[in-house]
C-alpha atoms as a PDB file:
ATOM      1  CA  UNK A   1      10.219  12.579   9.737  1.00  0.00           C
ATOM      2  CA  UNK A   2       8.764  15.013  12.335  1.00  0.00           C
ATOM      3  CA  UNK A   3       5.879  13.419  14.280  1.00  0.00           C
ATOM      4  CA  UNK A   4       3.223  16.272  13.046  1.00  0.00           C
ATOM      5  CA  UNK A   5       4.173  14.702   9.709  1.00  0.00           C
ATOM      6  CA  UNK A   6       4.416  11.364  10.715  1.00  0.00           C
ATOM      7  CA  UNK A   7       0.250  11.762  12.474  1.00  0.00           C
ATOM      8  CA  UNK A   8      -0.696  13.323   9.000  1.00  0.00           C
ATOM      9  CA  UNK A   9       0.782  10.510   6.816  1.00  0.00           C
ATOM     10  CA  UNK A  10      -1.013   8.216   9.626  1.00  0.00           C
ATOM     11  CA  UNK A  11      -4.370   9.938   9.312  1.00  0.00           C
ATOM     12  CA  UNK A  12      -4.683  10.215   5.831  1.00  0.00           C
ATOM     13  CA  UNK A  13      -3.479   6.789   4.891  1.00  0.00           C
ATOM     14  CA  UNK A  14      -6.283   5.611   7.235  1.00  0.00           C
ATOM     15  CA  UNK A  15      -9.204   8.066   4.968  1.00  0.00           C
ATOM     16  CA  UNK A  16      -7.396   6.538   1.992  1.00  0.00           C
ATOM     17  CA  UNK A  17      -7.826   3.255   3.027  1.00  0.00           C
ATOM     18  CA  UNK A  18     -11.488   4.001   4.305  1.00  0.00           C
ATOM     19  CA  UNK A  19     -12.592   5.688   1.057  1.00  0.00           C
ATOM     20  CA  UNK A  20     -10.902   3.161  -1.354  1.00  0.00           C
ATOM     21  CA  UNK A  21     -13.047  -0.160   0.536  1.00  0.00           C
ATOM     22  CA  UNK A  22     -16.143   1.672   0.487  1.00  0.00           C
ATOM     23  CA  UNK A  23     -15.469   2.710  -3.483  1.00  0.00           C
ATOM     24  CA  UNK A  24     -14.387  -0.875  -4.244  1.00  0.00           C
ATOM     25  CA  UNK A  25     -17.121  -2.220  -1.612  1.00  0.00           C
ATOM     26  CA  UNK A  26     -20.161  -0.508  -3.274  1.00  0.00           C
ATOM     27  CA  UNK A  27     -19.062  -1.744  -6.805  1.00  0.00           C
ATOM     28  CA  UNK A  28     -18.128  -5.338  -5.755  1.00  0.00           C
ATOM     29  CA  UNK A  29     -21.713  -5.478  -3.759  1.00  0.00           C
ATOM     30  CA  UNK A  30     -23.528  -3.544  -6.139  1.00  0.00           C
ATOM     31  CA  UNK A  31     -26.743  -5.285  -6.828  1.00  0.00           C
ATOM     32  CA  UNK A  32     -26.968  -6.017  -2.682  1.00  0.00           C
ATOM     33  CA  UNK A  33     -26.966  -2.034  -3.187  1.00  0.00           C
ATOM     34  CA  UNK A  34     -29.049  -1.366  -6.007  1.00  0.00           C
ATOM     35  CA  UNK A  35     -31.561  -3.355  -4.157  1.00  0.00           C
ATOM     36  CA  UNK A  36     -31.159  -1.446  -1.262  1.00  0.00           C
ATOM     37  CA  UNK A  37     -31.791   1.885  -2.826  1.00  0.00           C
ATOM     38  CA  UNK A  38     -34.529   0.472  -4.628  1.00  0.00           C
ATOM     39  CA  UNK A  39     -36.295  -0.285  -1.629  1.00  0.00           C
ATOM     40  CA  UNK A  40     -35.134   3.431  -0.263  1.00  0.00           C
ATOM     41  CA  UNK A  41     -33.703   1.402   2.587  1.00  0.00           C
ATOM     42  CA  UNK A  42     -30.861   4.121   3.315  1.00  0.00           C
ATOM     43  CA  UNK A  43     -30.759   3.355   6.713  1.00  0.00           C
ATOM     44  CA  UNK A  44     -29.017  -0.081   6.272  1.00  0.00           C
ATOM     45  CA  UNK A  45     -27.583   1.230   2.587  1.00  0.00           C
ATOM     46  CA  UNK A  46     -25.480   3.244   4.868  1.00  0.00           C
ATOM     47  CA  UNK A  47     -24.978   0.701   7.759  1.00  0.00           C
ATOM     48  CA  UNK A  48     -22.983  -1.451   5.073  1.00  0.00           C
ATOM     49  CA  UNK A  49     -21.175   1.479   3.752  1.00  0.00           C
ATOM     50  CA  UNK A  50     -19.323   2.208   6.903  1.00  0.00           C
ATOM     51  CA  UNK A  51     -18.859  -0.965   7.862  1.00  0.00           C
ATOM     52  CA  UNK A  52     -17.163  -1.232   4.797  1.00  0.00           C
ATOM     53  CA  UNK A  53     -15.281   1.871   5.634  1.00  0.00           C
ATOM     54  CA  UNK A  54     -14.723   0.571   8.951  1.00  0.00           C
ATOM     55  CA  UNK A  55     -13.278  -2.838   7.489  1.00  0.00           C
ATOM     56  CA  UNK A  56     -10.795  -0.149   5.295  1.00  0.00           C
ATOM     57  CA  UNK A  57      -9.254   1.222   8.029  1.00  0.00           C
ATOM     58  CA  UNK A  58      -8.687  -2.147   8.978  1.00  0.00           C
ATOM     59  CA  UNK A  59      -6.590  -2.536   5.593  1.00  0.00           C
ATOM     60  CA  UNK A  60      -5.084   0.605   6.280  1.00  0.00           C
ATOM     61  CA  UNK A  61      -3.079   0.019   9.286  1.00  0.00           C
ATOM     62  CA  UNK A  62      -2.172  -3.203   7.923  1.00  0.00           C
ATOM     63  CA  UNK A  63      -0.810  -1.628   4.465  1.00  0.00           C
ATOM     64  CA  UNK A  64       0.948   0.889   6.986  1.00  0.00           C
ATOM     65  CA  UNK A  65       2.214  -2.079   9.349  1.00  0.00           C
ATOM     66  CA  UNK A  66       3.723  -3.597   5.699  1.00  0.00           C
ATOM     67  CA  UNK A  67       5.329  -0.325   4.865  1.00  0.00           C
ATOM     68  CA  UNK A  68       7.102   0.680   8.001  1.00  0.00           C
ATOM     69  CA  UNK A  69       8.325  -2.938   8.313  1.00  0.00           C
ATOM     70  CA  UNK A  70       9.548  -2.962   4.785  1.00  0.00           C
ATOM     71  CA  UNK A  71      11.734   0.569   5.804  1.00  0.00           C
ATOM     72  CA  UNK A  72      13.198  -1.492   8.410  1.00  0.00           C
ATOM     73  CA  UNK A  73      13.692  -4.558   5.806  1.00  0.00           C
ATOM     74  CA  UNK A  74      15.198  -2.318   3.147  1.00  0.00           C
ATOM     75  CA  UNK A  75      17.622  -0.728   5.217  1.00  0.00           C
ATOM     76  CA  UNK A  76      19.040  -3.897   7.055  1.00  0.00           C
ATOM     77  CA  UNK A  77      18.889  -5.327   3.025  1.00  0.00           C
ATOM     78  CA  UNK A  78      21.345  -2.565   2.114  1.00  0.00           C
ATOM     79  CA  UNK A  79      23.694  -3.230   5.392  1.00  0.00           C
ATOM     80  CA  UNK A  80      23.525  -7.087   4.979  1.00  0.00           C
ATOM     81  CA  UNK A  81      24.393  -7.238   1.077  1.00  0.00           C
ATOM     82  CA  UNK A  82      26.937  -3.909   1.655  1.00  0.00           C
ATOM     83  CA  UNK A  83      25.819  -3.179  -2.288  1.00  0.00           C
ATOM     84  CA  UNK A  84      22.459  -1.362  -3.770  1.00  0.00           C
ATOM     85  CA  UNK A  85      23.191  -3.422  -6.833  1.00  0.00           C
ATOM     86  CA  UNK A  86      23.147  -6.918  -5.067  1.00  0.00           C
ATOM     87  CA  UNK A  87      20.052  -5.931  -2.748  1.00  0.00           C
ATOM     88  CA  UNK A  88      18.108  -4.945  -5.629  1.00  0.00           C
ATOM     89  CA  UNK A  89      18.886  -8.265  -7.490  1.00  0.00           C
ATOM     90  CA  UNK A  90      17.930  -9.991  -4.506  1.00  0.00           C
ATOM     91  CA  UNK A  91      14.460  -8.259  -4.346  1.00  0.00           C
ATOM     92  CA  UNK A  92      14.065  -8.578  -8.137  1.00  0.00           C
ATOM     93  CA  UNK A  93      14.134 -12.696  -7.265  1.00  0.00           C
ATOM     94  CA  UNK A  94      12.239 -11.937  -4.643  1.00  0.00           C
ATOM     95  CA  UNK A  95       9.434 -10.243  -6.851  1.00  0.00           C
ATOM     96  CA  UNK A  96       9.581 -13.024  -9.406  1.00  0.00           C
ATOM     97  CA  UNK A  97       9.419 -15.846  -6.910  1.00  0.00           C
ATOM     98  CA  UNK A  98       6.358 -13.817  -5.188  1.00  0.00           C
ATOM     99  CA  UNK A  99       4.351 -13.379  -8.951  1.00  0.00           C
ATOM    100  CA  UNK A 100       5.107 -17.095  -9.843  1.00  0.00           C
ATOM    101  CA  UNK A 101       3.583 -18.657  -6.665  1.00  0.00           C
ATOM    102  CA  UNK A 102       0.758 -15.956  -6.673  1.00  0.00           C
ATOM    103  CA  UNK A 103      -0.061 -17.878  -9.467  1.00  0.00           C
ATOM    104  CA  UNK A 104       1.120 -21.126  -9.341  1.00  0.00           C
ATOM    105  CA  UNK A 105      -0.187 -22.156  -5.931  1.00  0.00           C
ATOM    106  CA  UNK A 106      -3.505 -20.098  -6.224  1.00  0.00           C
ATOM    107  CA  UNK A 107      -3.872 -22.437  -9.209  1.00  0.00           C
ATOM    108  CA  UNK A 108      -2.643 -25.619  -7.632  1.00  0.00           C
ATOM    109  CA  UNK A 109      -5.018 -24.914  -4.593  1.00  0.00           C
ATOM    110  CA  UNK A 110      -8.287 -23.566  -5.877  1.00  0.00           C
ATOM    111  CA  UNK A 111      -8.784 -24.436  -9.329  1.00  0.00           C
ATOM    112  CA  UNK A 112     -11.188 -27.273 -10.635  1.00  0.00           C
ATOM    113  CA  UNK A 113     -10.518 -29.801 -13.138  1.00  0.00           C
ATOM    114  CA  UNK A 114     -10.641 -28.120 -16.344  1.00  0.00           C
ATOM    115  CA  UNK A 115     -10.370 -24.622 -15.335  1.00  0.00           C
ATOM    116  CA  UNK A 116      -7.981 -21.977 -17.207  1.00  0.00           C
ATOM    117  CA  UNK A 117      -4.640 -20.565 -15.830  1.00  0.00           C
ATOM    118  CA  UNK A 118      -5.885 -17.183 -17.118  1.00  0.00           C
ATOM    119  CA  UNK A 119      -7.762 -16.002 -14.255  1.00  0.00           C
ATOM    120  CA  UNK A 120      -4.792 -16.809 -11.840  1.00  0.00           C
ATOM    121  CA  UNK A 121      -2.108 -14.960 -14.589  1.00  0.00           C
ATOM    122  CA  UNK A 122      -4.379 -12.358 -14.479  1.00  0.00           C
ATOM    123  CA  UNK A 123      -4.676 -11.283 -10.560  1.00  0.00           C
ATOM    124  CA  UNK A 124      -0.687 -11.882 -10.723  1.00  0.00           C
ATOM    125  CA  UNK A 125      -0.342  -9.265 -13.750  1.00  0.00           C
ATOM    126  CA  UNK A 126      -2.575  -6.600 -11.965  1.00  0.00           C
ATOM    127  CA  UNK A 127      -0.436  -6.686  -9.075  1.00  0.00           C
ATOM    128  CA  UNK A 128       2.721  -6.254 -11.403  1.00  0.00           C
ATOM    129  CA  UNK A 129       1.383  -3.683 -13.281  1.00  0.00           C
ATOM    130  CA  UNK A 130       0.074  -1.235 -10.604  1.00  0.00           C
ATOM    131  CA  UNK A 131       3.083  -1.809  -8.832  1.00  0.00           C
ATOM    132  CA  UNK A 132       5.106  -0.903 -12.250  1.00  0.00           C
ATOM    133  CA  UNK A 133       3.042   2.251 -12.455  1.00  0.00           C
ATOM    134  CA  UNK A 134       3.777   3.377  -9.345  1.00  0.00           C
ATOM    135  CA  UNK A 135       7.422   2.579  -9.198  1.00  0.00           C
ATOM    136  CA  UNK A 136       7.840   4.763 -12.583  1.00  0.00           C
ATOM    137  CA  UNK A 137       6.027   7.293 -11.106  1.00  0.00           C
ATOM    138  CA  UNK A 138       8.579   7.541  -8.191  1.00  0.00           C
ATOM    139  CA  UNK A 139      11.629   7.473 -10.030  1.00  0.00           C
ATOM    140  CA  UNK A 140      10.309  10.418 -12.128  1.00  0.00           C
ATOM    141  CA  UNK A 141       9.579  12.447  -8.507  1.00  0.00           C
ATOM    142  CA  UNK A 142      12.891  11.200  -6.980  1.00  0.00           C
ATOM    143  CA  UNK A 143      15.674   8.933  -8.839  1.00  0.00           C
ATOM    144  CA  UNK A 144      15.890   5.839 -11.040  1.00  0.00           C
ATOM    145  CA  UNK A 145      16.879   4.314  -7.951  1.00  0.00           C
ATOM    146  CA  UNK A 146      13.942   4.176  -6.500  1.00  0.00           C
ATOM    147  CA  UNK A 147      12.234   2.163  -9.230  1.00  0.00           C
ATOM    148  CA  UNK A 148      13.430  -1.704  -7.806  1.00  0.00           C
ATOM    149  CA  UNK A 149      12.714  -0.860  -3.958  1.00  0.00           C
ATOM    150  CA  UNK A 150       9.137   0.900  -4.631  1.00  0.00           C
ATOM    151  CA  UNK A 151       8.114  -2.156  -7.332  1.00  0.00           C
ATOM    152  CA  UNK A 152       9.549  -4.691  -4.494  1.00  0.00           C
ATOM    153  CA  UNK A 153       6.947  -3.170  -1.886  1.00  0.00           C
ATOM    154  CA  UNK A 154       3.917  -2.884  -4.260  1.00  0.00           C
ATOM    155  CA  UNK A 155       4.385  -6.056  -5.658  1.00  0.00           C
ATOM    156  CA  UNK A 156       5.902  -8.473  -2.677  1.00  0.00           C
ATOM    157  CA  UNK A 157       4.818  -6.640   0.288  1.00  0.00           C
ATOM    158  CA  UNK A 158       0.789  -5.758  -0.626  1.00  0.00           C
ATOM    159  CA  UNK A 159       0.778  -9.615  -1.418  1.00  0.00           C
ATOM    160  CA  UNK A 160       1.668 -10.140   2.115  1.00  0.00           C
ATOM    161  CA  UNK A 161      -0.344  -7.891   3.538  1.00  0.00           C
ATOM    162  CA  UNK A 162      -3.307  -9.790   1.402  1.00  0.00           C
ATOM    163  CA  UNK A 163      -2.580 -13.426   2.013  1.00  0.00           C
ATOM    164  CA  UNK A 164      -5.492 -13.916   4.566  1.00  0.00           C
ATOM    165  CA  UNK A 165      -7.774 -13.041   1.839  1.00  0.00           C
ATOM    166  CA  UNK A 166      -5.757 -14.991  -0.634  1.00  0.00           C
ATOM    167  CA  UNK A 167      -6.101 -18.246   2.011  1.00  0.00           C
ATOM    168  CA  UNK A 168      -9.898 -17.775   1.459  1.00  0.00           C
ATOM    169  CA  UNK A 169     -10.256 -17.216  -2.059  1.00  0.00           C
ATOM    170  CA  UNK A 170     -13.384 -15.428  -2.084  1.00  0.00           C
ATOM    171  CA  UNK A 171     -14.154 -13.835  -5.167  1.00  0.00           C
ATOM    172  CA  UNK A 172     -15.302 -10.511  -3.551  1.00  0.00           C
ATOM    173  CA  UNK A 173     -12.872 -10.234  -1.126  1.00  0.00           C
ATOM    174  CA  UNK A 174      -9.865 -10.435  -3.679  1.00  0.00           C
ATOM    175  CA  UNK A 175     -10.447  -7.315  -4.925  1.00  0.00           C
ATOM    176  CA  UNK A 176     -11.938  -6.026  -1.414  1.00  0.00           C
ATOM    177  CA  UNK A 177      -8.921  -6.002  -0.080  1.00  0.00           C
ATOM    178  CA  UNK A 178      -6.430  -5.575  -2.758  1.00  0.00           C
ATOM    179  CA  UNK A 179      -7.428  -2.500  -3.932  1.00  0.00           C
ATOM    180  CA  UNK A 180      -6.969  -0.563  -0.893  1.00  0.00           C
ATOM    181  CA  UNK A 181      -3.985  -2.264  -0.462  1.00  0.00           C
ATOM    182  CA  UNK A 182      -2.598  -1.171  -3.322  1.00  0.00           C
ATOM    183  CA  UNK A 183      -3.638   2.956  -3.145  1.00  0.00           C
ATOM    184  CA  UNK A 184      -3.360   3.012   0.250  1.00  0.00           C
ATOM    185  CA  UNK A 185       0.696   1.287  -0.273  1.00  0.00           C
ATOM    186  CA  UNK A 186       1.185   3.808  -3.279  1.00  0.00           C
ATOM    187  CA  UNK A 187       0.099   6.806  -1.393  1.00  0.00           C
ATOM    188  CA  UNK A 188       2.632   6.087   1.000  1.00  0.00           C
ATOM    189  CA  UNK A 189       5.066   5.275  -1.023  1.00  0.00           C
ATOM    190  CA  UNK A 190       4.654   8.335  -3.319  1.00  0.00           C
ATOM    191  CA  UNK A 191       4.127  10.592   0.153  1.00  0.00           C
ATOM    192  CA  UNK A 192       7.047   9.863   1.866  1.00  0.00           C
ATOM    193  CA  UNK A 193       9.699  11.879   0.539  1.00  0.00           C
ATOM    194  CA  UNK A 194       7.826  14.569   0.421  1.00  0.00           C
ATOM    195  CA  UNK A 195       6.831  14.630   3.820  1.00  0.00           C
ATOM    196  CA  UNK A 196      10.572  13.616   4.629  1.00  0.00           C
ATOM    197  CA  UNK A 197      11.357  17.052   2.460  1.00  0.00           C
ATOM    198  CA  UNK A 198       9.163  18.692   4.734  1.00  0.00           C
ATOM    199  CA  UNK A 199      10.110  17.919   7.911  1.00  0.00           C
ATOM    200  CA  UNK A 200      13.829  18.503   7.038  1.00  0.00           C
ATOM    201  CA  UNK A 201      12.794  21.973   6.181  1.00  0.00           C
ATOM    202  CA  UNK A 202      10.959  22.358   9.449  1.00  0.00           C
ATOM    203  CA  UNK A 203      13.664  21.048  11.370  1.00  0.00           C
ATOM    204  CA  UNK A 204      15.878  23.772   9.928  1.00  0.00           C
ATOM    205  CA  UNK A 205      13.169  26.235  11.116  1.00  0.00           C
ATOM    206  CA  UNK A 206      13.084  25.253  14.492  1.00  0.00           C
ATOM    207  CA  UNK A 207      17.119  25.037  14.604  1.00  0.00           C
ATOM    208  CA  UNK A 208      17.292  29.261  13.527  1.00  0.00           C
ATOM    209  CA  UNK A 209      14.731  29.593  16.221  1.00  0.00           C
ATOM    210  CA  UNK A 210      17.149  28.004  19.081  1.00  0.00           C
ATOM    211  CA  UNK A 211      19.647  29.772  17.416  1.00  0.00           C
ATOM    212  CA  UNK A 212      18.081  33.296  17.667  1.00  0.00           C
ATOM    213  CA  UNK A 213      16.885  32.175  20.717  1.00  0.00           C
ATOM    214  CA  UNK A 214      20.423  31.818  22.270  1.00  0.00           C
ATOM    215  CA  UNK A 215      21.963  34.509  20.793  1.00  0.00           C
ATOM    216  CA  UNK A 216      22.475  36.935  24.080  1.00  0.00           C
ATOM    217  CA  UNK A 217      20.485  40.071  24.208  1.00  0.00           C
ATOM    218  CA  UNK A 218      22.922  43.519  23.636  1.00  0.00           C
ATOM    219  CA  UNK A 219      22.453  45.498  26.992  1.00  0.00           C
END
């Protein structure tokens, strides 16, 4: 990737991440909101707003941390295991070990006496499922072998990339922070060839240039 591409991917990942909290932020803290507007206190209506913004780009870097570290993962996966096949096995383990202590020890740690599983099943099947849709997106703009690698970083790396929240356990900031996580990890994922596409072609421009360039002049 060229670097022009690579600061544009950077960028807009960061006004992803920044428009996705304060989306998520203004529904999740709606009736501190409402109140707000009802008192036509805009002033610190849209303090909170870009502070929420603010704590988005936050997410942002850290969902682009998670995805430049899982390039480096996924390619020493592929030299390590010498076989696509066995790598993705590994990461479909992987993703099942990652969904079944999402729930288990969420449950095991933070549930009362008497309190359903549901809740926990259900955070665990939201992260499965957006990272399902996503990974079936891919493979229909590149190849069905993208499908293990991009469900592997929706689904194991965003719950990295969210366990200080997940340490916590407040409510709010569940879905605070996993729903940026999750566009801003999609639009990457879903970005990057593309902008890999690009750069190849304008690395092919810039080689005809040198080329021309070279060429000597006829007297």
């Amino acid at each position: 990737m060229t670097s022009r591409n690579w600061v544009y991917l950077f960028l807009t990942t960061l006004i992803v991440g920044a428009v996705t909290t304060g989306v998520v932020g203004f529904i999740v803290r709606w009736s501190e909101f409402q109140q707000l507007l009802s008192d036509f206190n805009l002033i610190e209506f849209f303090s909170i707003l870009l502070w929420l913004m603010g704590v988005g780009l936050i997410f942002s870097i850290l969902s682009q941390m998670g995805f430049f570290a899982y390039l480096t993962v996924h390619r020493f996966g592929l030299g390590i295991f010498k076989s696509a096949s066995l790598w993705n096995a590994v990461q479909m383990i992987l993703i099942a070990f990652v969904l079944f202590d999402l729930v288990y020890l969420r449950y095991d740690s933070f549930a009362e006496n008497g309190e359903s599983i549901l809740p926990y099943v259900g955070l665990a099947l939201l992260v499965l499922l957006a990272g399902l849709a996503v990974a079936f997106i891919k493979v229909k703009q590149t190849n069905k072998d993208a499908f293990i690698p991009a469900l592997f970083f929706m689904v194991v790396v965003t719950t990295l990339e969210w366990v200080p929240v997940l340490r916590v356990n407040e409510h709010s900031w569940l879905y605070l922070m996993l729903f940026p996580l999750l566009v801003s990890n999609a639009y990457q994922l879903l970005v990057l060839h593309k902008l890999n596409q690009k750069s190849l072609v304008e690395r092919k421009i810039l080689e005809e240039k040198r080329k021309v360039q070279k060429k000597p002049s006829k007297a």
